[in-house]
C-alpha atoms as a PDB file:
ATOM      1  CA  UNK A   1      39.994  52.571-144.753  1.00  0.00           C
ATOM      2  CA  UNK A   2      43.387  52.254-144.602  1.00  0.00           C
ATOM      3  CA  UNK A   3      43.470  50.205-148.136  1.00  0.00           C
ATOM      4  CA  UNK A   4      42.244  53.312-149.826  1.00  0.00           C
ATOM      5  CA  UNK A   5      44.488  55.354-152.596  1.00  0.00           C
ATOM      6  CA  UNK A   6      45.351  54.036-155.820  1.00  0.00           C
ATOM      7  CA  UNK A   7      48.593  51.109-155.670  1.00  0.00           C
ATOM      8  CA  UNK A   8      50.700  50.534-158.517  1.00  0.00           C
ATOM      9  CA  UNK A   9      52.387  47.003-159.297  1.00  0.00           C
ATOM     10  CA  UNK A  10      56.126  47.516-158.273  1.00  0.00           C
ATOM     11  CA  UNK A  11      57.204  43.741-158.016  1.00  0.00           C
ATOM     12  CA  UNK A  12      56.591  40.284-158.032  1.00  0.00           C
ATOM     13  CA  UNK A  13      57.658  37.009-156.295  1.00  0.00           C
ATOM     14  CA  UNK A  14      56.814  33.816-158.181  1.00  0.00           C
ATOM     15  CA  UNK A  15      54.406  35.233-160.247  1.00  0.00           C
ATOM     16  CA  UNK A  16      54.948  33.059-162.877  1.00  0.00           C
ATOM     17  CA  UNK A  17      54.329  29.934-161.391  1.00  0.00           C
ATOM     18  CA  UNK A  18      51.660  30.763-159.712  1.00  0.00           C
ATOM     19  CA  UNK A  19      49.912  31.762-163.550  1.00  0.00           C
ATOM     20  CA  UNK A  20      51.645  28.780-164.745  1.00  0.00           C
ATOM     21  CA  UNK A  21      49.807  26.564-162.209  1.00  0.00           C
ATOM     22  CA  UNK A  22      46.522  28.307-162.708  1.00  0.00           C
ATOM     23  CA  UNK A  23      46.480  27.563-166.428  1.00  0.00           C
ATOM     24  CA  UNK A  24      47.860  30.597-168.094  1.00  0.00           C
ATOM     25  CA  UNK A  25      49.599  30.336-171.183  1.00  0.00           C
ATOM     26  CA  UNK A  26      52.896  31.012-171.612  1.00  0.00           C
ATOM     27  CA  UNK A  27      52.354  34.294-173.835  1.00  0.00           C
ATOM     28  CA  UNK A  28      49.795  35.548-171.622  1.00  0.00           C
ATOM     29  CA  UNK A  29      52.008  34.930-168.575  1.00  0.00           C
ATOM     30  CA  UNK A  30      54.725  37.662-170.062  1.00  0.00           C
ATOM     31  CA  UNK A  31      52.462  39.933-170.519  1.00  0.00           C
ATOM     32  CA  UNK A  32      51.123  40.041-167.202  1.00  0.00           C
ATOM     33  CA  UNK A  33      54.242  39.865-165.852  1.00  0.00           C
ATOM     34  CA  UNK A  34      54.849  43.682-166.957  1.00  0.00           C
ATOM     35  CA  UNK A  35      51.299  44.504-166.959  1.00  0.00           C
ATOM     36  CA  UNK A  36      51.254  47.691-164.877  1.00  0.00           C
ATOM     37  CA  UNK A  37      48.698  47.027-162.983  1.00  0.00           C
ATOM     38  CA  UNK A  38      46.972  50.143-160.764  1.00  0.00           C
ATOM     39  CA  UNK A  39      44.293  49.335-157.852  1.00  0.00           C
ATOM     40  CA  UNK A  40      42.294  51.923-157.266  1.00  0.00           C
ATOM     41  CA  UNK A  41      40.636  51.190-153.370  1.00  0.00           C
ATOM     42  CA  UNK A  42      38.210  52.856-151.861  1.00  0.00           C
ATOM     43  CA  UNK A  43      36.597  51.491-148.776  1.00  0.00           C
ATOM     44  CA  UNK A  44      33.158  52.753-146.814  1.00  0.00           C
ATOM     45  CA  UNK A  45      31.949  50.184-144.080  1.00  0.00           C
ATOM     46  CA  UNK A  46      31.953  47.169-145.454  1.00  0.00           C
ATOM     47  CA  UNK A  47      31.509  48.231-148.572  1.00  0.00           C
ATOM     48  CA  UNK A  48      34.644  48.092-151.759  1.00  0.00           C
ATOM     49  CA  UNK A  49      34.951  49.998-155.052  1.00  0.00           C
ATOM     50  CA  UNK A  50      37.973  48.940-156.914  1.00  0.00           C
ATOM     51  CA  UNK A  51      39.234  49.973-160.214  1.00  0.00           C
ATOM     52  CA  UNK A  52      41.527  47.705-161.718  1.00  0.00           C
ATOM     53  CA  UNK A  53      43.730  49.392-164.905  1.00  0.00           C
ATOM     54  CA  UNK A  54      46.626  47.818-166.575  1.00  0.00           C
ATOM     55  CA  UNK A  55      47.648  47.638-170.003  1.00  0.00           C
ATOM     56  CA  UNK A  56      45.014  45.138-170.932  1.00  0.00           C
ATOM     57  CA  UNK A  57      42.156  45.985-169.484  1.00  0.00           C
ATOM     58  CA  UNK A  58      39.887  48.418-167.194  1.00  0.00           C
ATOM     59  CA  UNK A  59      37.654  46.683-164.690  1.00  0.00           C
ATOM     60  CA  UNK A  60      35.195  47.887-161.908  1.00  0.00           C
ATOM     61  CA  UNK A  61      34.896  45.889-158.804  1.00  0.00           C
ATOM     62  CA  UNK A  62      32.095  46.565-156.214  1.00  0.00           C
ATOM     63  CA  UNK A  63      31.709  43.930-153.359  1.00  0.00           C
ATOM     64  CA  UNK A  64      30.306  44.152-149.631  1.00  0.00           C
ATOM     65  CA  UNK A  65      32.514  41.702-147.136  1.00  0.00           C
ATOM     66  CA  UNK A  66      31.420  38.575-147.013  1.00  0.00           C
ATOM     67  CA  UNK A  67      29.053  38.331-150.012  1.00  0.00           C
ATOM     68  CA  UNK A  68      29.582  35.963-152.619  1.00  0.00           C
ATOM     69  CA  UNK A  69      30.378  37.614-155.816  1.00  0.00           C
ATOM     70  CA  UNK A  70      31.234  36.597-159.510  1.00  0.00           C
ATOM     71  CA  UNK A  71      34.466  37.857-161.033  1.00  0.00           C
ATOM     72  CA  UNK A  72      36.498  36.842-163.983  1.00  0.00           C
ATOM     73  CA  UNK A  73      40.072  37.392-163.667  1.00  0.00           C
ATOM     74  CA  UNK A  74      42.235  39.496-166.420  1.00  0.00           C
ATOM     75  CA  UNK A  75      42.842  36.015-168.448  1.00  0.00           C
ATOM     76  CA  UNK A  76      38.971  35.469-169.039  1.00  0.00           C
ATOM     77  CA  UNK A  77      39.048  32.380-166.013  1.00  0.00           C
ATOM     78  CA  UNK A  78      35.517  32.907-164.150  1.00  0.00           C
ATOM     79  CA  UNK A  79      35.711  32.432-160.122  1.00  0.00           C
ATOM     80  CA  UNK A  80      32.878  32.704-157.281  1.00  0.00           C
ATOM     81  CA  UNK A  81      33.926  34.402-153.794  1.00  0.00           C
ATOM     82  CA  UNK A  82      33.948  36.764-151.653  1.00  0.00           C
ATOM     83  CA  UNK A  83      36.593  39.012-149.387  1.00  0.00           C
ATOM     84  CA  UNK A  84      36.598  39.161-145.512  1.00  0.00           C
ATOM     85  CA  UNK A  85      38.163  41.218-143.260  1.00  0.00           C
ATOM     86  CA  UNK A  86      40.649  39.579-140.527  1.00  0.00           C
ATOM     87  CA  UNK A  87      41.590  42.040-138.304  1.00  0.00           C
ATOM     88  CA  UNK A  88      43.863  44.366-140.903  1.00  0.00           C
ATOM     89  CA  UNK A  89      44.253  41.983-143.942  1.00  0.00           C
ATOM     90  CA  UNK A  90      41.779  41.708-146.521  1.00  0.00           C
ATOM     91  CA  UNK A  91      41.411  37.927-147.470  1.00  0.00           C
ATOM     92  CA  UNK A  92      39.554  36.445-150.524  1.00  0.00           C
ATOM     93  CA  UNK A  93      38.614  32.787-151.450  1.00  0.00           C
ATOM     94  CA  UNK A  94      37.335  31.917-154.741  1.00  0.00           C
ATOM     95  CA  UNK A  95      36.319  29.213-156.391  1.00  0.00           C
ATOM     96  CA  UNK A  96      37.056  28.397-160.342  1.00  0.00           C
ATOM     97  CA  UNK A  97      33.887  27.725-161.727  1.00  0.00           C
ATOM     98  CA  UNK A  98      35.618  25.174-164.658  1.00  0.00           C
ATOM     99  CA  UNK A  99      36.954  23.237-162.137  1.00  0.00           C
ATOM    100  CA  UNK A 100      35.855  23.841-158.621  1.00  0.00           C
ATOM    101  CA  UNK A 101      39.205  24.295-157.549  1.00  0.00           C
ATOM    102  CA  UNK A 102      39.791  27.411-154.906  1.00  0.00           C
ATOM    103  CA  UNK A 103      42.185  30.540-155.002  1.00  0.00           C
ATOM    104  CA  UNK A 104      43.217  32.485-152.004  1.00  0.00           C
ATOM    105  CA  UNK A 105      44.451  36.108-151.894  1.00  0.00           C
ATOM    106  CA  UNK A 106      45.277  38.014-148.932  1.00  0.00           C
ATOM    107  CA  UNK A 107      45.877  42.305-149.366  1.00  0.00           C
ATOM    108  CA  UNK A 108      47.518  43.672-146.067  1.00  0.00           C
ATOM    109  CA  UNK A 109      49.749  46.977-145.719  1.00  0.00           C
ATOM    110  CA  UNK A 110      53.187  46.614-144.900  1.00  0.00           C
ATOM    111  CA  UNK A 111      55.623  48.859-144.613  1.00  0.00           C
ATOM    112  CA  UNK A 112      53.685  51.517-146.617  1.00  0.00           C
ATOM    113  CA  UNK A 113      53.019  48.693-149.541  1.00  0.00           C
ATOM    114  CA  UNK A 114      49.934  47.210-150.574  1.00  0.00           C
ATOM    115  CA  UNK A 115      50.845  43.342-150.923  1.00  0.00           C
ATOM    116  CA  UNK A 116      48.910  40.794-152.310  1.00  0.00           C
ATOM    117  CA  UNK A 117      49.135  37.133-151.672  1.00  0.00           C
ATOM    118  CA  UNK A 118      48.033  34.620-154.302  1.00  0.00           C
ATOM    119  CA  UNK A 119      47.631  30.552-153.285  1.00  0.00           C
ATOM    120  CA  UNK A 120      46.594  28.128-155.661  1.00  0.00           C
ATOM    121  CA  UNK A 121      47.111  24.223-155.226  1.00  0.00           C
ATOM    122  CA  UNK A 122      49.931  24.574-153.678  1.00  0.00           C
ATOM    123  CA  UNK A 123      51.672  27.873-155.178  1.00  0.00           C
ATOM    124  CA  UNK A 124      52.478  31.304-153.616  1.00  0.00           C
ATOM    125  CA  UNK A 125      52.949  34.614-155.202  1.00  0.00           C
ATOM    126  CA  UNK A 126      53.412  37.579-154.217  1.00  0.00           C
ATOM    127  CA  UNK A 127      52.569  41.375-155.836  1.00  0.00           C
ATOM    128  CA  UNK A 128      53.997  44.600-154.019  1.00  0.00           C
ATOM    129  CA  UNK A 129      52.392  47.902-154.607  1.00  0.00           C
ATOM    130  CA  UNK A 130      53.199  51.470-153.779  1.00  0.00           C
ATOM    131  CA  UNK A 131      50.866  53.947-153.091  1.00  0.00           C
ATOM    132  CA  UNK A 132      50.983  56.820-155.980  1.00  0.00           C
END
């Protein structure tokens, strides 16, 4: 429970690449670079609602650990995964369904932040929240 309460983006670390490496245009990548992005987390059991709200787009997120999900991320790319839960970090591995290649993501509280993790062939990012 303790990712519950609603993050907003305060910085990232290589973000660019990362969104460069997935496939992301160059306009879209500036964009989401200053996207103000708010997670909205709540957790009961096993069980996540998330609220995603930036200034593109609103998007509900329910998913039980461990149970493969469908999700399309905010630049339309559709992925299959799902999110476990190792020990206090949250970790995700998806799978692009265009091209069968995986993303990783790892949420874990430090220091008061949210941060989020991002691997994809080969390229880390990193996205640092604070609780509002």
């Amino acid at each position: 429970m303790a990712f519950d309460g609603t993050w907003k983006v305060d910085r990232n670390d290589n973000y660019d690449k990362f969104m460069e490496q997935m496939g992301v245009n160059v306009v879209k990548r500036k964009l989401a670079e200053h996207d103000n992005l708010k997670i909205t987390i709540e957790q009961n059991g096993d069980k996540f609602q998330i609220k995603e709200s930036s200034t593109f787009r609103t998007k509900d997120i329910n998913f039980t650990l461990g149970v493969v999900f469908d999700y399309s991320l905010a630049d339309g790319t559709e992925v299959s995964g799902s999110w476990e839960m190792e020990g206090d970090m949250l970790k995700g591995k998806f799978t692009r369904k265009d091209n069968n290649k995986v993303l990783t993501t790892t949420r874990t509280l430090v220091g008061g932040e949210l941060v989020q993790m991002y691997n994809y062939e080969g390229v880390d990012a990193k996205r640092v929240f604070k609780k509002q």
